[in-house]
N, C-alpha and C. Protein backbone atom coordinates (compact mmCIF):
# COMPACT_ATOMS: atom_id res chain seq x y z
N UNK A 1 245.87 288.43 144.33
CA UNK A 1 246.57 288.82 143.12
C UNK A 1 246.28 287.78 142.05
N UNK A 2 246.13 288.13 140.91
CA UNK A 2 246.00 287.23 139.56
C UNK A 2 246.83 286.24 139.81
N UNK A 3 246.27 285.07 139.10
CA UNK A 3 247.62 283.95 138.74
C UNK A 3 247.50 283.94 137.20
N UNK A 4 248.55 284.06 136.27
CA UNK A 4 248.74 283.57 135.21
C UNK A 4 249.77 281.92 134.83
N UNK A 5 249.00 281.49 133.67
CA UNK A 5 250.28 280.66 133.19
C UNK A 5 251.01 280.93 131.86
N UNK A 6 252.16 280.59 131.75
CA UNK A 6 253.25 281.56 130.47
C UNK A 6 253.51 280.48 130.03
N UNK A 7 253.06 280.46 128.80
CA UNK A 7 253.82 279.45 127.81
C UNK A 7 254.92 279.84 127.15
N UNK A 8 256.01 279.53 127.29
CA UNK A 8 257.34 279.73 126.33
C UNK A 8 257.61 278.80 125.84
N UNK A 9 258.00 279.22 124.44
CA UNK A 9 258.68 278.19 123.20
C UNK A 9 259.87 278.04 123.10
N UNK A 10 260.61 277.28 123.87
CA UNK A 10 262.24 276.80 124.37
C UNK A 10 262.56 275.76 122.98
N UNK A 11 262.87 275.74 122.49
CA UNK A 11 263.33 274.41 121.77
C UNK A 11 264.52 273.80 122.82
N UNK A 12 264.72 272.00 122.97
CA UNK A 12 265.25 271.93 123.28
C UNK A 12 265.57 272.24 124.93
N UNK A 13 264.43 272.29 125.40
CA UNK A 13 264.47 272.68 126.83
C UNK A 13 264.22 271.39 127.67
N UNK A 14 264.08 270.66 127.47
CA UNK A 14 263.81 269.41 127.97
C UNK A 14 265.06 268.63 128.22
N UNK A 15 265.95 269.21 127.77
CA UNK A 15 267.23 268.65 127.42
C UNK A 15 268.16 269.38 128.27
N UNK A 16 268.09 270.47 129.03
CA UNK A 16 268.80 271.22 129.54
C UNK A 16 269.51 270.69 130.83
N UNK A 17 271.03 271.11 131.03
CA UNK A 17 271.50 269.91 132.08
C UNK A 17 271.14 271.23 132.89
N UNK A 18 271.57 270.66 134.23
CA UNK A 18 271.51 271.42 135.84
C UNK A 18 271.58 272.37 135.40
N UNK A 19 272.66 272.45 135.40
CA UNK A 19 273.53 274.08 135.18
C UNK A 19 273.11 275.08 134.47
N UNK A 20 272.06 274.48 133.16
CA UNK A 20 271.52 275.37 131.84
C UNK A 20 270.08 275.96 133.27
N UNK A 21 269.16 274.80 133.92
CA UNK A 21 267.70 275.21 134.42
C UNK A 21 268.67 276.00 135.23
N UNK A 22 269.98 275.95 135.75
CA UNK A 22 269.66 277.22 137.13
C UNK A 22 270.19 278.51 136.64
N UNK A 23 271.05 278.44 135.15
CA UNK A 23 271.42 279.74 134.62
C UNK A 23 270.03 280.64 134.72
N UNK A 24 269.09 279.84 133.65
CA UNK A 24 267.35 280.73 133.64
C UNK A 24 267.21 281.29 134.51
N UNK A 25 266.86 280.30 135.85
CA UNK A 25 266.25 280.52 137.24
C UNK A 25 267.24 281.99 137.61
N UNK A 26 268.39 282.23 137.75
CA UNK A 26 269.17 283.14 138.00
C UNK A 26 269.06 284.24 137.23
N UNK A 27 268.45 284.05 136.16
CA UNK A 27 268.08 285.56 134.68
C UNK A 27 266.69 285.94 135.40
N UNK A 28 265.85 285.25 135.63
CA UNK A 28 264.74 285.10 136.12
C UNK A 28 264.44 286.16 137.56
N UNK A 29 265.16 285.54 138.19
CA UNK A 29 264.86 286.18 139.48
C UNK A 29 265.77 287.37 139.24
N UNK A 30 266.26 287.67 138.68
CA UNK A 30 267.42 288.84 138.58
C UNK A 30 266.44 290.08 138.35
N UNK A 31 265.78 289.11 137.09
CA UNK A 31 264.45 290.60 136.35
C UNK A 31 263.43 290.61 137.70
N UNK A 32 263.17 289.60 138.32
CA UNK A 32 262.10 289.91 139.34
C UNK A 32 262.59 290.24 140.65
N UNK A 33 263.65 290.78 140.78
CA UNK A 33 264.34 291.39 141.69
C UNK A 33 263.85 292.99 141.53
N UNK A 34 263.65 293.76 140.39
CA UNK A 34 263.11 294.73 139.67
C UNK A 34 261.70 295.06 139.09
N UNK A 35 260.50 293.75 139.80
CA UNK A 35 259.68 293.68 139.48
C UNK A 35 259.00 293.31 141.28
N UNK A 36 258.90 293.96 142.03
CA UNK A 36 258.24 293.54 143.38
C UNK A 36 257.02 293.24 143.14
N UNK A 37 256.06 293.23 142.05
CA UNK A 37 254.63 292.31 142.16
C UNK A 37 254.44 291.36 141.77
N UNK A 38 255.49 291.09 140.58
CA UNK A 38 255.52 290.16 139.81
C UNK A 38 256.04 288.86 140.65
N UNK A 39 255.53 287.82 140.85
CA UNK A 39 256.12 286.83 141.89
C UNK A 39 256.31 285.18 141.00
N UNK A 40 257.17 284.35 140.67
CA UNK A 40 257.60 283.22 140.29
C UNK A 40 256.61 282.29 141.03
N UNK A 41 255.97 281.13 140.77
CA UNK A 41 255.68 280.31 141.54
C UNK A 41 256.33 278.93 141.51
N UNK A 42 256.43 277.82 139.92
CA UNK A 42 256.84 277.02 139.74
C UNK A 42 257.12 277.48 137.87
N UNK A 43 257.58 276.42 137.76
CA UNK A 43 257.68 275.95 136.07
C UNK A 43 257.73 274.50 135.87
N UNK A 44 257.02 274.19 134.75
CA UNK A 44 257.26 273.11 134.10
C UNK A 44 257.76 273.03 132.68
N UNK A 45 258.85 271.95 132.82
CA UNK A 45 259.65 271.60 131.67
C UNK A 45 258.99 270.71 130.92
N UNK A 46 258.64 270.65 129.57
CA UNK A 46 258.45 269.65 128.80
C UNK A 46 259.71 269.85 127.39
N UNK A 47 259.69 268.48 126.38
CA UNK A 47 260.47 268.91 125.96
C UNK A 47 260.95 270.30 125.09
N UNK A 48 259.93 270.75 124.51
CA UNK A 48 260.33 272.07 123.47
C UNK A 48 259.13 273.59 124.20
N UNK A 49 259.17 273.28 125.69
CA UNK A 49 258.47 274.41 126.38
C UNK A 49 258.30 274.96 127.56
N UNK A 50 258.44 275.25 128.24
CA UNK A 50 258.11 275.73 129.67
C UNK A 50 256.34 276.44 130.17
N UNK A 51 256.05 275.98 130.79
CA UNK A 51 255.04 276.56 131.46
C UNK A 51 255.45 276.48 132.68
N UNK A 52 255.26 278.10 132.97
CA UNK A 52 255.39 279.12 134.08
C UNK A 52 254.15 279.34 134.99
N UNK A 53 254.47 279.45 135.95
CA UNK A 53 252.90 279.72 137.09
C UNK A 53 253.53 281.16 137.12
N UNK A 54 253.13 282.55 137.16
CA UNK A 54 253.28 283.45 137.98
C UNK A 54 251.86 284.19 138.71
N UNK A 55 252.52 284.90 139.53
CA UNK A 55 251.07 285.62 140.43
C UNK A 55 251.62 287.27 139.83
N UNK A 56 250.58 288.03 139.25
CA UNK A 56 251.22 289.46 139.13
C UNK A 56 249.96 290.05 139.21
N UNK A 57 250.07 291.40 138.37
CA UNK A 57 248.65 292.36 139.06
C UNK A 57 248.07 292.53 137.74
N UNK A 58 248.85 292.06 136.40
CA UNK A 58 248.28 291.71 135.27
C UNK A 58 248.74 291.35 134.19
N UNK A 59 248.55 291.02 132.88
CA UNK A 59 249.23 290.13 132.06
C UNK A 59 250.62 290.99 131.36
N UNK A 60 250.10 292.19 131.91
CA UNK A 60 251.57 293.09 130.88
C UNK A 60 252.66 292.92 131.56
N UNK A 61 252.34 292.97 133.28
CA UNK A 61 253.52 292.75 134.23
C UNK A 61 254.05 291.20 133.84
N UNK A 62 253.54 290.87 133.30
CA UNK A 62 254.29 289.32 132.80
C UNK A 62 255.09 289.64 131.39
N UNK A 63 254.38 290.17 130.42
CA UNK A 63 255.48 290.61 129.24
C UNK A 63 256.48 291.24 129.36
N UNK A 64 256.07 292.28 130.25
CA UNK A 64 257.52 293.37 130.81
C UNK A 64 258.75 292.12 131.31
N UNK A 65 258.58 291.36 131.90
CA UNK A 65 259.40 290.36 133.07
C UNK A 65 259.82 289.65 131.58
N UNK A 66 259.40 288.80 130.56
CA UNK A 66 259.85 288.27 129.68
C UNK A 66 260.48 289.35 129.12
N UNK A 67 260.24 290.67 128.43
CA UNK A 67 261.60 291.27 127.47
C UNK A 67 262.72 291.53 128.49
N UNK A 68 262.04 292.13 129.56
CA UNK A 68 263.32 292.64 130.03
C UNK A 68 264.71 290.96 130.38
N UNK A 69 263.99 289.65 130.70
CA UNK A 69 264.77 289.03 130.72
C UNK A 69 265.24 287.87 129.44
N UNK A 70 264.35 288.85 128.32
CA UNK A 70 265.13 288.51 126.95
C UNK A 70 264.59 286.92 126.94
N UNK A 71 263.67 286.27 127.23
CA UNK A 71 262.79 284.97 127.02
C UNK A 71 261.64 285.32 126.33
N UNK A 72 260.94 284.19 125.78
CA UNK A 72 259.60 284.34 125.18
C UNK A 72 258.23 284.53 125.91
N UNK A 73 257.57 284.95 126.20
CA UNK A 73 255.78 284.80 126.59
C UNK A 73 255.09 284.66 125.73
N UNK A 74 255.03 283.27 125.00
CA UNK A 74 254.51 283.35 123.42
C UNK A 74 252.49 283.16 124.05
N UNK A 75 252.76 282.72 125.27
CA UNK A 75 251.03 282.88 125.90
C UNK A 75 251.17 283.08 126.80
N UNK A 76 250.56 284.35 127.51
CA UNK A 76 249.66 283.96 128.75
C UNK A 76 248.46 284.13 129.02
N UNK A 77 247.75 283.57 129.79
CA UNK A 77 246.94 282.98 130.05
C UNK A 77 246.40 283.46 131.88
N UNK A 78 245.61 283.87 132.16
CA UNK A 78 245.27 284.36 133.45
C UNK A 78 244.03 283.04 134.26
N UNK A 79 244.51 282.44 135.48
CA UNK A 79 243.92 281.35 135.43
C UNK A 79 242.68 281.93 136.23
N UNK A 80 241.68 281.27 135.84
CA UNK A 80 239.98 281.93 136.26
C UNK A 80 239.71 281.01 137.41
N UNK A 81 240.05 279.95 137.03
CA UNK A 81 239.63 279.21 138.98
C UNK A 81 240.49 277.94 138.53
N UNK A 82 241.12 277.44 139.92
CA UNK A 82 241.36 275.87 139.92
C UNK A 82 240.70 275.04 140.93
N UNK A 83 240.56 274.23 139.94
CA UNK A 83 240.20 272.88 140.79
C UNK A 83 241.29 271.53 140.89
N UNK A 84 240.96 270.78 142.15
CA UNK A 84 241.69 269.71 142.39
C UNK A 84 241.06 268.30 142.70
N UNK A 85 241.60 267.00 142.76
CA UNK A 85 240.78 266.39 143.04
C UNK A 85 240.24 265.98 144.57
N UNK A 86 239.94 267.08 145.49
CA UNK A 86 240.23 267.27 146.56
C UNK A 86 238.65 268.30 146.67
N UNK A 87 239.12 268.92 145.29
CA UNK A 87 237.48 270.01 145.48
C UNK A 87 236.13 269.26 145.89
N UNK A 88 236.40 268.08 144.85
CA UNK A 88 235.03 267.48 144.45
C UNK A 88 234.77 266.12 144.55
N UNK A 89 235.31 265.60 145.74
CA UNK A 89 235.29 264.36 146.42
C UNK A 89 236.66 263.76 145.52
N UNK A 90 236.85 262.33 145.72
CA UNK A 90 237.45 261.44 145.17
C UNK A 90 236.61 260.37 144.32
């Protein structure tokens, strides 16, 4: 299955106590409770953004998952290959 990454424009997300990251996480999985292809992997917080890993079957199944849970997908991005530093010696 595809992997994409989702850039959202949080202002202020860097700043979010416990309670604010697990409200999301709980909106989140709620919409992908209603989305069986669409699958969460990680996120990263920086301060004014989130980048999202998801695995889906294509980039719309990622927009659908952002309106319906009322967040931004201001990018995504479908990742074409990764590498690590593990691929290619040390």
């Amino acid at each position: 299955m595809p992997r994409f990454i989702i850039e959202r424009d949080i202002p202020q997300a860097g700043s979010w106590s416990d309670d604010e990251a697990h409200a999301v996480t709980q909106k989140s999985e709620a919409v992908l409770a209603g989305l069986p292809d669409v699958r969460w992997q990680l996120s990263y917080i920086s301060d004014d953004k989130l980048y999202c890993v998801y695995d889906a079957p294509d980039a719309q199944s990622i927009v659908e998952h952002a309106e319906r849970g009322g967040f931004p997908a201001n990018k995504v991005s479908e990742v074409r290959r990764i590498i690590d530093r593990t691929a290619y010696g040390k």
